[in-house]
Every structure is written in structure tokens, then in C-alpha cells.
Protein backbone atom coordinates (compact mmCIF):
# COMPACT_ATOMS: atom_id res chain seq x y z
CA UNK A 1 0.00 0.00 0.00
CA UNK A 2 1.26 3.22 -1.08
CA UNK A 3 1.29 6.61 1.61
CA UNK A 4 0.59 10.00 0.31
CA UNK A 5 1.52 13.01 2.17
CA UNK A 6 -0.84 15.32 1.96
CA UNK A 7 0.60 18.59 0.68
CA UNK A 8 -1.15 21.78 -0.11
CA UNK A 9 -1.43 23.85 -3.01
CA UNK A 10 -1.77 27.56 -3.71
CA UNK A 11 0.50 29.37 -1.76
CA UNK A 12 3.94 30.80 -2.25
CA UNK A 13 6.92 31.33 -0.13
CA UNK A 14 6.39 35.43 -0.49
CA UNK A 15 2.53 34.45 0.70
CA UNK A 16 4.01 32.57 3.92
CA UNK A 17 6.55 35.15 5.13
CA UNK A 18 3.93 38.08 4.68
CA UNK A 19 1.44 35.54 6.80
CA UNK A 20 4.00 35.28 9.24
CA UNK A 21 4.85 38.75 9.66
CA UNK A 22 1.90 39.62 10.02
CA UNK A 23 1.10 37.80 12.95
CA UNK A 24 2.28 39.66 16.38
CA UNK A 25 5.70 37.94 17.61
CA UNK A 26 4.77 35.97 20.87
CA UNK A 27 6.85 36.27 24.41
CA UNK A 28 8.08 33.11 25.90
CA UNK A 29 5.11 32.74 28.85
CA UNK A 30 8.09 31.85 31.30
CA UNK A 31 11.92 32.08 31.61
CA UNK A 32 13.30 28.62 30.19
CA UNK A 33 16.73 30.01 30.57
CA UNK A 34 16.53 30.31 34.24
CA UNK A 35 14.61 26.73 34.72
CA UNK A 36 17.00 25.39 33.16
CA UNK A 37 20.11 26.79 35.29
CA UNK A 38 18.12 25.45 38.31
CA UNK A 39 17.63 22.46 37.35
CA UNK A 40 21.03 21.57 36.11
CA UNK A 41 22.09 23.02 39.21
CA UNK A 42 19.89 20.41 40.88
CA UNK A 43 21.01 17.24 39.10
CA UNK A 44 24.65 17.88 39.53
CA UNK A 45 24.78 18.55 42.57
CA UNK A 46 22.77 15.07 43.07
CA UNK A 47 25.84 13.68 41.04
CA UNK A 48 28.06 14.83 43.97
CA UNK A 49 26.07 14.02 46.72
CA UNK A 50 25.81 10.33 45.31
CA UNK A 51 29.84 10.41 44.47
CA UNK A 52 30.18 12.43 47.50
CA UNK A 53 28.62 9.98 49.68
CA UNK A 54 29.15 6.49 48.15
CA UNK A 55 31.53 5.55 50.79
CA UNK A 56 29.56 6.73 54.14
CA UNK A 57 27.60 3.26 54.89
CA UNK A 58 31.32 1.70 55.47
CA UNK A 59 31.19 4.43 58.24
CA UNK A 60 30.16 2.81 62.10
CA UNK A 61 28.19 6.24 62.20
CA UNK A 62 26.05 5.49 59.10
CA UNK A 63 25.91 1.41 60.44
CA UNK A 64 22.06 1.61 60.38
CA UNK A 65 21.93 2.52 56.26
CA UNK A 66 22.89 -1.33 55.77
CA UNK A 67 25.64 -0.63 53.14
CA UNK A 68 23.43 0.89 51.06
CA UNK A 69 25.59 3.20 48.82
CA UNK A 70 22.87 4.55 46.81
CA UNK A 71 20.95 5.11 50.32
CA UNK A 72 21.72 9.53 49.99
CA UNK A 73 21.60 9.48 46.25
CA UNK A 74 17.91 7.77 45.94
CA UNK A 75 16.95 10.39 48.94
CA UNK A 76 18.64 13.44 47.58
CA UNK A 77 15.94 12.72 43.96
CA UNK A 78 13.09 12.15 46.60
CA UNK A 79 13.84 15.75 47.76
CA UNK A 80 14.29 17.43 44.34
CA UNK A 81 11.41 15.47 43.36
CA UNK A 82 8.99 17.36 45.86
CA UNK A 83 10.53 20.78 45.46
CA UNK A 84 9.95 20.37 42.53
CA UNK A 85 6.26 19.86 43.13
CA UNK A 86 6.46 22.42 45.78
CA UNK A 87 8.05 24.95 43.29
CA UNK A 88 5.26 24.25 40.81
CA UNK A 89 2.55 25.06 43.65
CA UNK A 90 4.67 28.04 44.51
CA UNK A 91 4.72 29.63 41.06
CA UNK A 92 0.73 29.03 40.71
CA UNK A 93 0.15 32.09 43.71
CA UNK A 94 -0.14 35.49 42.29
CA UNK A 95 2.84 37.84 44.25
CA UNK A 96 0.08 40.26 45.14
CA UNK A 97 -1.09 37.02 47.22
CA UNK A 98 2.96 36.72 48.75
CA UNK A 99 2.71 39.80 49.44
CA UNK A 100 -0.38 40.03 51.50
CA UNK A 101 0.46 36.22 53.41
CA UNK A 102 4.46 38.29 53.94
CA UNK A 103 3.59 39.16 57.49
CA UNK A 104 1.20 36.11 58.25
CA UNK A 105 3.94 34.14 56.88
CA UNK A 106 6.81 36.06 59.29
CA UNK A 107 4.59 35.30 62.95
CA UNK A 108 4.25 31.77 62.08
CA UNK A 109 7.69 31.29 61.18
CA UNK A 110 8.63 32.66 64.53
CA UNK A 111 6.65 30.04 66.41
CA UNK A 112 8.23 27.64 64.76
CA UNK A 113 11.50 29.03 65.52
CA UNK A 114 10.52 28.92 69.20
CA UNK A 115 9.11 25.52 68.61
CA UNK A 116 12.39 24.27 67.92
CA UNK A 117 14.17 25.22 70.96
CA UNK A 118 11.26 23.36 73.75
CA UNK A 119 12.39 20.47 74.70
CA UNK A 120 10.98 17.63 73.65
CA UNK A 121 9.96 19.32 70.46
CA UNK A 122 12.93 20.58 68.55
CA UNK A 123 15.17 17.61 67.10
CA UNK A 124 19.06 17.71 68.06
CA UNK A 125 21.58 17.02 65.61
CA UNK A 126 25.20 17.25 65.98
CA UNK A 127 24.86 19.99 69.01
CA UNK A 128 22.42 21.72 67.54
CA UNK A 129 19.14 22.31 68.11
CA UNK A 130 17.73 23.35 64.71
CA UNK A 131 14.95 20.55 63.22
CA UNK A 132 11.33 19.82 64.30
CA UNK A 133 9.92 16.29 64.20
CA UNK A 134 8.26 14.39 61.43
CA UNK A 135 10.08 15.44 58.81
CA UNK A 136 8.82 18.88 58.79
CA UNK A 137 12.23 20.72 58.37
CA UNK A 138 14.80 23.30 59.20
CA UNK A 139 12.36 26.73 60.01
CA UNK A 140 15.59 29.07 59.64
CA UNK A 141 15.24 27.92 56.50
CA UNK A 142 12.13 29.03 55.74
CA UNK A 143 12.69 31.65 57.73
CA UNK A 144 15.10 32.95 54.54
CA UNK A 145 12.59 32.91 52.38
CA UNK A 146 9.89 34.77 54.46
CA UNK A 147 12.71 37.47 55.14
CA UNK A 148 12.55 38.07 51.72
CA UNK A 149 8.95 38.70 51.22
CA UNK A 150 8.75 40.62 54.85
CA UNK A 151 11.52 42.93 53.79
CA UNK A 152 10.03 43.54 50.69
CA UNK A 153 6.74 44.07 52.28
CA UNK A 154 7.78 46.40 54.94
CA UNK A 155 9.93 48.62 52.76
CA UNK A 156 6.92 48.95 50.05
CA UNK A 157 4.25 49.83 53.12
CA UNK A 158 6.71 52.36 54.74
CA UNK A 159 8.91 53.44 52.02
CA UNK A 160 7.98 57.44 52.83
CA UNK A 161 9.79 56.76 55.71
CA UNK A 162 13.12 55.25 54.64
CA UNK A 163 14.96 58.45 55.94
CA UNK A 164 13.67 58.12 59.37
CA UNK A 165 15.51 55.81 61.75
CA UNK A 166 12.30 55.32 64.21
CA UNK A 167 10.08 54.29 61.59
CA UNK A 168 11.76 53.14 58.90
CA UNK A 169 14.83 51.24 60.41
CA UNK A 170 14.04 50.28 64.26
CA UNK A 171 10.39 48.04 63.40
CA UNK A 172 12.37 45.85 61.08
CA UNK A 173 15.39 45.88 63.36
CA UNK A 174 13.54 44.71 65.81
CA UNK A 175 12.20 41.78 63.97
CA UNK A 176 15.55 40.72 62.76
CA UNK A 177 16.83 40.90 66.34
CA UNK A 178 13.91 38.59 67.75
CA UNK A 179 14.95 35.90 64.84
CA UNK A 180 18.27 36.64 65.80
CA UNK A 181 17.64 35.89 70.08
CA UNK A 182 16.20 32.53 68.63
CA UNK A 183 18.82 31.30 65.50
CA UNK A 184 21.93 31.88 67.95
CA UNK A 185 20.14 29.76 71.07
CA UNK A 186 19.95 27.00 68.25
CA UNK A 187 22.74 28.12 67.45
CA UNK A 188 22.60 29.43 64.03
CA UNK A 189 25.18 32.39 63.35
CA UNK A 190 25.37 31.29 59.83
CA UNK A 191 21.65 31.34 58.72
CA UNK A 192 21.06 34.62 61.23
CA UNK A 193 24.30 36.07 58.81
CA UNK A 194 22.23 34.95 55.56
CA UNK A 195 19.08 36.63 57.23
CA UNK A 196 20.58 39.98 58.35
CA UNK A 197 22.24 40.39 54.69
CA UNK A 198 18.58 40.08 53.31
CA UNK A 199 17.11 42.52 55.52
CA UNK A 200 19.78 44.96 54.87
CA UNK A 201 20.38 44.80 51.10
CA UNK A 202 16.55 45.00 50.28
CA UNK A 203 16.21 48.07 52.79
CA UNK A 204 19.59 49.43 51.00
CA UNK A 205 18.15 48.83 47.96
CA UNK A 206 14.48 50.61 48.90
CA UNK A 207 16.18 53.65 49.26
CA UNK A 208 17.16 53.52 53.25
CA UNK A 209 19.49 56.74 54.44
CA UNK A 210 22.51 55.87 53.61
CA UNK A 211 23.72 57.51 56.20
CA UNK A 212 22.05 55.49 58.90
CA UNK A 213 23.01 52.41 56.57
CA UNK A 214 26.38 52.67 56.54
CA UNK A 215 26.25 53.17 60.67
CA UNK A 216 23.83 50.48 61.51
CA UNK A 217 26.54 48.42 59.26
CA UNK A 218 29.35 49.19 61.39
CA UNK A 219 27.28 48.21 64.08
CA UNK A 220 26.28 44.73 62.93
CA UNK A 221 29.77 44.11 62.16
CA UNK A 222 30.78 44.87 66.07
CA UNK A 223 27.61 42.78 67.04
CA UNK A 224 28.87 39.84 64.92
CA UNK A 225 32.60 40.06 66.15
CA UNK A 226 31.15 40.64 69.96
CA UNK A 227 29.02 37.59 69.22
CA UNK A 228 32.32 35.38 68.41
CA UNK A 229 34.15 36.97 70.76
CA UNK A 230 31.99 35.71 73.48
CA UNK A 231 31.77 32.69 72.26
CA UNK A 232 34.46 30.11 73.31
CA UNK A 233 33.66 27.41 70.39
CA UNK A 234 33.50 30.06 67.84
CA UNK A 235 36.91 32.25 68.90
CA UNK A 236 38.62 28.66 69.22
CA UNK A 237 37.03 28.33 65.85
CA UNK A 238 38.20 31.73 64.35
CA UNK A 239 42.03 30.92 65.99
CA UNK A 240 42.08 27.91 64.31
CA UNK A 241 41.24 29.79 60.91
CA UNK A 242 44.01 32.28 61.36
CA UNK A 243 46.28 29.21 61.23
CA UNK A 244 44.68 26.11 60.41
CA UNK A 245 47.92 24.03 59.56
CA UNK A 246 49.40 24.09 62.90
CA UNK A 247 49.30 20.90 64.49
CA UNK A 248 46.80 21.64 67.63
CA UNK A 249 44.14 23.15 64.99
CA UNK A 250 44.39 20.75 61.90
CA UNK A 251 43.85 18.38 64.35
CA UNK A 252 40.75 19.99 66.05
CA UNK A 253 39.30 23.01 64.78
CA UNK A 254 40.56 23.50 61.52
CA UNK A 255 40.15 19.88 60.46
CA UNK A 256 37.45 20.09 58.28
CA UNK A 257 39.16 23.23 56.61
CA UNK A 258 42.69 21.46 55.91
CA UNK A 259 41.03 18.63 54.19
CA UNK A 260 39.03 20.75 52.49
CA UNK A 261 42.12 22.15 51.36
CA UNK A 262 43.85 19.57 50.62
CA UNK A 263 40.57 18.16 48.68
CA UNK A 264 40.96 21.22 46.30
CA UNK A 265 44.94 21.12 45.94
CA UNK A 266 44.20 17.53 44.62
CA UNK A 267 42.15 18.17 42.10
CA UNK A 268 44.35 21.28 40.20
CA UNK A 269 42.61 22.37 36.89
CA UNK A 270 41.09 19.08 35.57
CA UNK A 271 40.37 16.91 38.94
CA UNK A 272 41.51 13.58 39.38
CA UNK A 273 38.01 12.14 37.64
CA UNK A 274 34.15 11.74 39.09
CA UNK A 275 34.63 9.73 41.72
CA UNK A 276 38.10 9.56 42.24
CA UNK A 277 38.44 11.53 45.43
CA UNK A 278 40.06 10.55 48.56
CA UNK A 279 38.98 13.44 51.17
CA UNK A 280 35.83 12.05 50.58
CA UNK A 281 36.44 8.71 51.90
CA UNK A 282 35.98 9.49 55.95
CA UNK A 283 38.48 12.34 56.05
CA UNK A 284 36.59 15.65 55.10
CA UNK A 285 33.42 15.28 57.23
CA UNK A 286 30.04 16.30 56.15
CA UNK A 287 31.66 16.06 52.34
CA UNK A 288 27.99 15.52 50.44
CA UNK A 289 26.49 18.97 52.83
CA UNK A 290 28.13 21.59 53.68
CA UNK A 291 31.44 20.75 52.01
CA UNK A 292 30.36 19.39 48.65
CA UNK A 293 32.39 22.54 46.73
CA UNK A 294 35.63 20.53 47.99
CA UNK A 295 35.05 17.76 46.52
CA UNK A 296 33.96 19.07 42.97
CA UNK A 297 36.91 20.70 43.11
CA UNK A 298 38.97 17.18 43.73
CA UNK A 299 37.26 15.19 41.22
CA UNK A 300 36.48 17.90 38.62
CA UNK A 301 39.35 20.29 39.81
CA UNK A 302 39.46 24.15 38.93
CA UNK A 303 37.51 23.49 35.50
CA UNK A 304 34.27 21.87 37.51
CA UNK A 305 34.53 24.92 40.38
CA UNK A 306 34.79 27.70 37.64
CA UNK A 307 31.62 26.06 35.95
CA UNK A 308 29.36 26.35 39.07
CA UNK A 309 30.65 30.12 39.95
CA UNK A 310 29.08 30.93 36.38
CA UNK A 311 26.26 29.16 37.07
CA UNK A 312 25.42 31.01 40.24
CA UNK A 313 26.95 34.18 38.86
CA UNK A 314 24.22 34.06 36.04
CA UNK A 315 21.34 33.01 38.05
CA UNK A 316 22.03 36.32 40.80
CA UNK A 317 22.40 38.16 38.13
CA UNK A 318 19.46 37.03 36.55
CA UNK A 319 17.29 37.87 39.84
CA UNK A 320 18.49 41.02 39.71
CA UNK A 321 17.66 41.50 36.22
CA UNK A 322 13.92 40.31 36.66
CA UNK A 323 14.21 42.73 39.90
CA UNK A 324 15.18 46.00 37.96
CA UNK A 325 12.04 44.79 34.96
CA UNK A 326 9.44 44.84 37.54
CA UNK A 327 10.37 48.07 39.02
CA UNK A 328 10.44 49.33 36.01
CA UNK A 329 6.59 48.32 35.49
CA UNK A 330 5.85 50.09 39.23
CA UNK A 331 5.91 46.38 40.17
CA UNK A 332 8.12 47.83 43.84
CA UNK A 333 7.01 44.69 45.95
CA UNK A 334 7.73 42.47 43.15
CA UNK A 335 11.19 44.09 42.40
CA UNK A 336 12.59 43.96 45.83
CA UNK A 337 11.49 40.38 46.81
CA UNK A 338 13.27 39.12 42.72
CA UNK A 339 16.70 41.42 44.33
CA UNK A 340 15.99 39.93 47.57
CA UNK A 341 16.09 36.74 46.29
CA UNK A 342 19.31 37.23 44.79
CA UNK A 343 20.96 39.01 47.66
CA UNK A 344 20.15 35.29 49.58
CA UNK A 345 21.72 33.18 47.01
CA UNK A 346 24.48 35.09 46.44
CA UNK A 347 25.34 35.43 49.67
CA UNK A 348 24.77 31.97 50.98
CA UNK A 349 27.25 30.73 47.75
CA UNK A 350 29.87 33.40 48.86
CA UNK A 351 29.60 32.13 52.67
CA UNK A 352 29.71 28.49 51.57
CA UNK A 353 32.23 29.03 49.06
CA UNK A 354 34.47 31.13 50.83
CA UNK A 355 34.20 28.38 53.43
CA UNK A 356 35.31 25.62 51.35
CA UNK A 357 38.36 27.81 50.00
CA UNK A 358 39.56 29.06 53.27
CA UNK A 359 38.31 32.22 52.96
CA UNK A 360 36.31 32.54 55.90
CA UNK A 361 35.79 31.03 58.87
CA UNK A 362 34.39 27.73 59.15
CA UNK A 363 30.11 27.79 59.18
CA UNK A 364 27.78 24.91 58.49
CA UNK A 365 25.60 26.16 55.17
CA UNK A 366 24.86 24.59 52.93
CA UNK A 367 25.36 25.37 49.10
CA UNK A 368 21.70 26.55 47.40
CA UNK A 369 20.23 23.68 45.48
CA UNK A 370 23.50 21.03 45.06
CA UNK A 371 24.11 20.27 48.72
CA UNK A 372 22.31 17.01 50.26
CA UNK A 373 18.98 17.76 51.82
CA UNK A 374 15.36 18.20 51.51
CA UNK A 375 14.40 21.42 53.10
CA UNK A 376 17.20 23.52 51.72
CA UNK A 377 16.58 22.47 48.08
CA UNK A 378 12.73 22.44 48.69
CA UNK A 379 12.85 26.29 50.31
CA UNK A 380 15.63 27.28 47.38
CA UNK A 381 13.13 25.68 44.66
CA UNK A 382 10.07 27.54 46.58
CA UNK A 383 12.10 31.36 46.21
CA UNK A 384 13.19 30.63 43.04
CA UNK A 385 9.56 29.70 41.91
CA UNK A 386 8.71 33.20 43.30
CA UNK A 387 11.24 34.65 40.93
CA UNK A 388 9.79 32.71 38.15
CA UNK A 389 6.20 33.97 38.97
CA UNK A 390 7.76 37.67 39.11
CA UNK A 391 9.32 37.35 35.72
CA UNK A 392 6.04 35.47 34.19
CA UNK A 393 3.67 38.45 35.61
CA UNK A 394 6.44 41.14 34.30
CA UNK A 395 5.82 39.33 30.72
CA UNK A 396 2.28 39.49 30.99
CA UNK A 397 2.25 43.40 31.48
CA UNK A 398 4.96 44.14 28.93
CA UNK A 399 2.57 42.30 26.59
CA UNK A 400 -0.30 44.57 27.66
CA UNK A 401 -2.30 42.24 29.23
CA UNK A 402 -3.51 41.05 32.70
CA UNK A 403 -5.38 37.89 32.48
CA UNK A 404 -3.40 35.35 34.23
CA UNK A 405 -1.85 37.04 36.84
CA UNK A 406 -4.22 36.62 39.62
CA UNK A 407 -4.80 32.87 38.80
């Protein structure tokens, strides 16, 4: 039996193009660019986690995994698998509806940051206090992403007074200094840090004094040093820093930062291979979390490293970008929540980063969307969704048009 494709007749090439131009060019409905980045980000870092923590079962601290080498890997896709979901149901909420839920959203995070510190109730792991039961998460992580929308909130409703210290500055001061009383009895310097930065850079960027700004920055730096000063662990911890390769600290303190070192003097420009590193087998602790940048640079040396600085480069950059577009449209809330989510991940990578590479003290965070666990990536895929939204409804009003953006 013979096919025919059907083919039809009458029209030329000039008739098609003039068709074509005719018709009104259409606008991508959402930013494939960026969805991409994240989720590239996503599976890679699930790469390292698995390669990062292959060898744990053989560890008498992981005995009750049952040498199951694929035990992190199969949970780090669970996670990405529901924030994905999560992210999905995240970008289906209008930001007008974020932005009326911001302060809702900031109380009940605080309960839950209480909630974690009664006993009984809060989960401890490795000296701190910082989980609550069944499953339910890290709140100081969600806690970053409701900073976000607060901040934004709070400098769109009182944005004629920026210049004033008693109302525009001391309200949200005082907020951040009530999450700050209850991240540092966790303790939590590093996500308080992350949280602080947030506050401050979407404040800067709503047009605080700058003036008072630049003060209240000197300040928070004295705060932070007096809060390390105070604190045995952490000035044993910043000692150690200063000179982690004498014998006492590499030994003690500065143990996780030597190998971490040593992790990325292995690997040079090209790595020794996926899955060829040795710092990850019992010698760098916590090499799939908060150290997963060391061994990337082991196995996939400077090359692999260079690759995820661009990636996070472009997708803060990006943020921003989206940011500047809404305000741009009078979209204020909009813009300061797509900058604040920017300010978080870039600042979080720096911290982490700089951690890895010796440039700052030691801190346990985690790096956005590649480190193992579920309610950092599911919180990262939740902000980012928010960004996504922003950019979708700053498409739909460029295009003249606003069906869609309160469904």
C-alpha cells in the first residue's frame, strides 16, 4: 500500500513570510533560561552528593543505612522530586497574594523558631538544636525565604519613611533581632548572617538613608565580632582559621578546613576524575552537605569549580535582572522580593564558598540547590519559583495584558 503526504497547493513562499509577519511575535510565557540553570544546578549537585557519599555506609556512624551506597543518592531525587512539586505550587500564587500572606507568613515562622528550641519538640543534631519532628524541616530555612517577602513588604508599606531611623529602620530591626535571640540559642550564626544580609540589602536597595546604613553596618559588624568573641567554640574556631595548619588546629578546629584544602589542591585544573576523590572517603566530614564545593573541586578540579561560579553568577544576576524589569513596570514589591532573592543566594554561595576555599571562617551552610537535603533544596526551589512567577507576571504586562496574573 502506497502513503501520500498530503501537501497543499496555492500558496507561495512570499505568501508565507507576509502571513508570518503579520502575525504579532509571541513572548516566551516563562523564563526557560533560568529553569534550566536550576535544574542543572539540581542534578549535579545530586551527582556529587551520590559520588560524595558512596563511601559513608562503610562508616560505624552510618551502620544503620545497611551498606546501602545509593541510600543519599535515591533520597537526595526524593527531595528534588517534591521541590519540585512544591516549586510548581509556589509559582501558581499570584505575588500580590505573597505579598499580602508576607507578614502572616513572618509570625508563624517565629513560632516555629521557638518551637524548635522546647524540649521535647525541637530535634538535636550534631549539638544543635535546629529541626522539628516528622520530617517537617529546618524553620531558619524558611525563615530565609519569608525574610525576603517581609523585607520587601515592609519597605513597600513604609517606604515614605526610609529616611527616618524610628520608623523606617528600628520596626524591622527589631524583627531581625527577635529571629536573631532565637537562631543563635539553636545556634545558628550562619543562617542569622544569611538573614541579616537580606534585611539589609533590600532596605539598602528601597532607598534607606545611607547615612544610617552605613552606621547600623558598622554596628552589625561589632555585634557579629562581639558575638564570636563571646563565644568560646566560635573564637577557638576563628584561631584555628588564622592558622589552620598548625598541628593543635588541623587536628581539632581547623580539620574540616585542611582537608578541604587539601581536597581542592588535589584536584588542580582538571580533577583527578568523578569519583576519584580521597577526602571524601571518611576524612573531610560532612563532604555531600556543607562541604560538597571541595570535593567538585577534587574530582572535577578548577575546570568543575569555575563552571558552578558561572552558574550562580548568572542566576544572581538574573534575579536582579527580573528585579530591575518589575520596578520598572511600578511592580516595587515584586522588584525587591526578585533582588531579595538574589541578595540570599548570592550570599549563601559566597559564605559556603568562601568556606570551602579558606576564605572565611568555618560555618555549616549549605550550598543553594546542590548540597544534600530536603528542606534547603525544597525552600531554594520555593524562592526561586517566586522569581519565576515575578518574571512570568512582568511578561504578561509588557505584553499589555492582565489575564493570568491573579490565577
Amino acid at each position: 500500500m502506497a502513503f501520500q503526504i498530503p501537501f497543499k497547493f496555492g500558496g507561495s513562499a512570499s505568501d508565507a513570510s507576509v502571513a508570518a509577519s503579520a502575525r504579532p511575535s509571541r513572548m516566551m510565557e516563562y523564563d526557560q533560561p533560568l529553569v534550566w540553570v536550576v535544574v542543572l544546578l539540581m542534578l549535579f549537585g545530586m551527582v556529587m552528593v551520590y559520588s560524595a557519599s558512596i563511601a559513608l555506609p562503610d562508616s560505624p556512624k552510618f551502620a544503620y543505612l545497611g551498606g546501602k551506597n545509593s541510600y543519599f543518592l535515591l533520597r537526595q531525587a526524593m527531595f528534588i522530586a517534591i521541590s519540585l512539586v512544591g516549586g510548581l505550587f509556589a509559582f501558581r500564587i499570584p505575588v500580590a497574594t505573597w505579598q499580602r500572606l508576607a507578614p502572616f507568613m513572618f509570625v508563624v515562622t517565629l513560632i516555629m523558631l521557638a518551637l524548635v528550641l522546647v524540649p521535647g519538640v525541637g530535634v538535636s543534631v550534631n549539638g544543635a538544636r535546629r529541626w522539628l519532628p516528622m520530617r517537617i524541616g529546618q524553620p531558619s530555612e524558611i525563615m530565609k525565604v519569608v525574610a525576603v517577602l517581609y523585607a520587601a513588604d515592609f519597605t513597600v508599606r513604609k517606604q515614605q519613611y526610609m529616611h527616618k531611623l524610628t520608623k523606617g529602620f528600628m520596626p524591622m530591626a527589631a524583627a531581625m533581632a527577635l529571629v536573631g535571640v532565637l537562631l543563635l540559642l539553636e545556634p545558628d550564626l550562619g543562617a542569622f548572617g544569611v538573614i541579616v544580609c537580606i534585611s539589609m540589602g533590600i532596605l539598602f536597595l528601597g532607598g534607606f538613608n545611607m547615612i544610617w546604613f552605613g552606621g547600623i553596618g558598622a554596628i552589625l559588624v561589632l555585634v557579629f565580632s562581639s558575638i564570636i568573641a563571646l563565644s568560646p567554640f566560635r573564637r577557638a574556631r576563628m584561631f584555628a582559621y588564622m592558622n589552620p595548619w598548625e598541628e593543635g588546629n588541623a587536628l581539632d578546629k581547623a580539620y574540616q578546613l585542611t582537608h578541604s584544602l587539601i581536597a581542592f589542591g588535589r584536584g588542580e585544573i582538571f580533577g583527578v576524575g568523578l569519583g576519584g576523590s580521597v577526602e571524601k572517603l571518611h576524612y573531610l566530614p560532612e563532604a555531600h552537605t556543607d562541604f560538597i564545593m571541595a570535593v567538585i573541586g577534587e574530582e572535577l578540579g578548577l575546570v568543575g569549580v569555575i563552571v558552578v561560579i558561572g552558574m550562580f553568577y548568572w542566576l544572581v544576576k538574573r534575579a536582579f535582572d527580573i528585579g530591575r524589569q518589575a520596578i520598572a513596570l511600578e511592580q516595587h514589591f515584586a522588584g525587591l522580593a526578585a533582588k531579595g532573592i538574589g541578595i540570599w543566594l548570592g550570599v549563601q554561595v559566597f559564605i559556603n564558598m568562601g568556606v570551602n576555599l579558606g576564605l572565611l571562617p568555618t560555618k555549616g551552610l549549605t550550598l543553594p540547590l546542590m548540597s544534600y537535603g530536603g528542606s534547603g533544596v525544597l525552600f531554594n526551589c520555593i524562592g526561586l519559583a517566586i522569581l519565576l512567577r515575578i518574571d512570568y507576571e512582568n511578561r504578561v504586562r509588557m505584553r499589555g495584558g492582565r489575564q493570568g496574573i491573579n490565577k
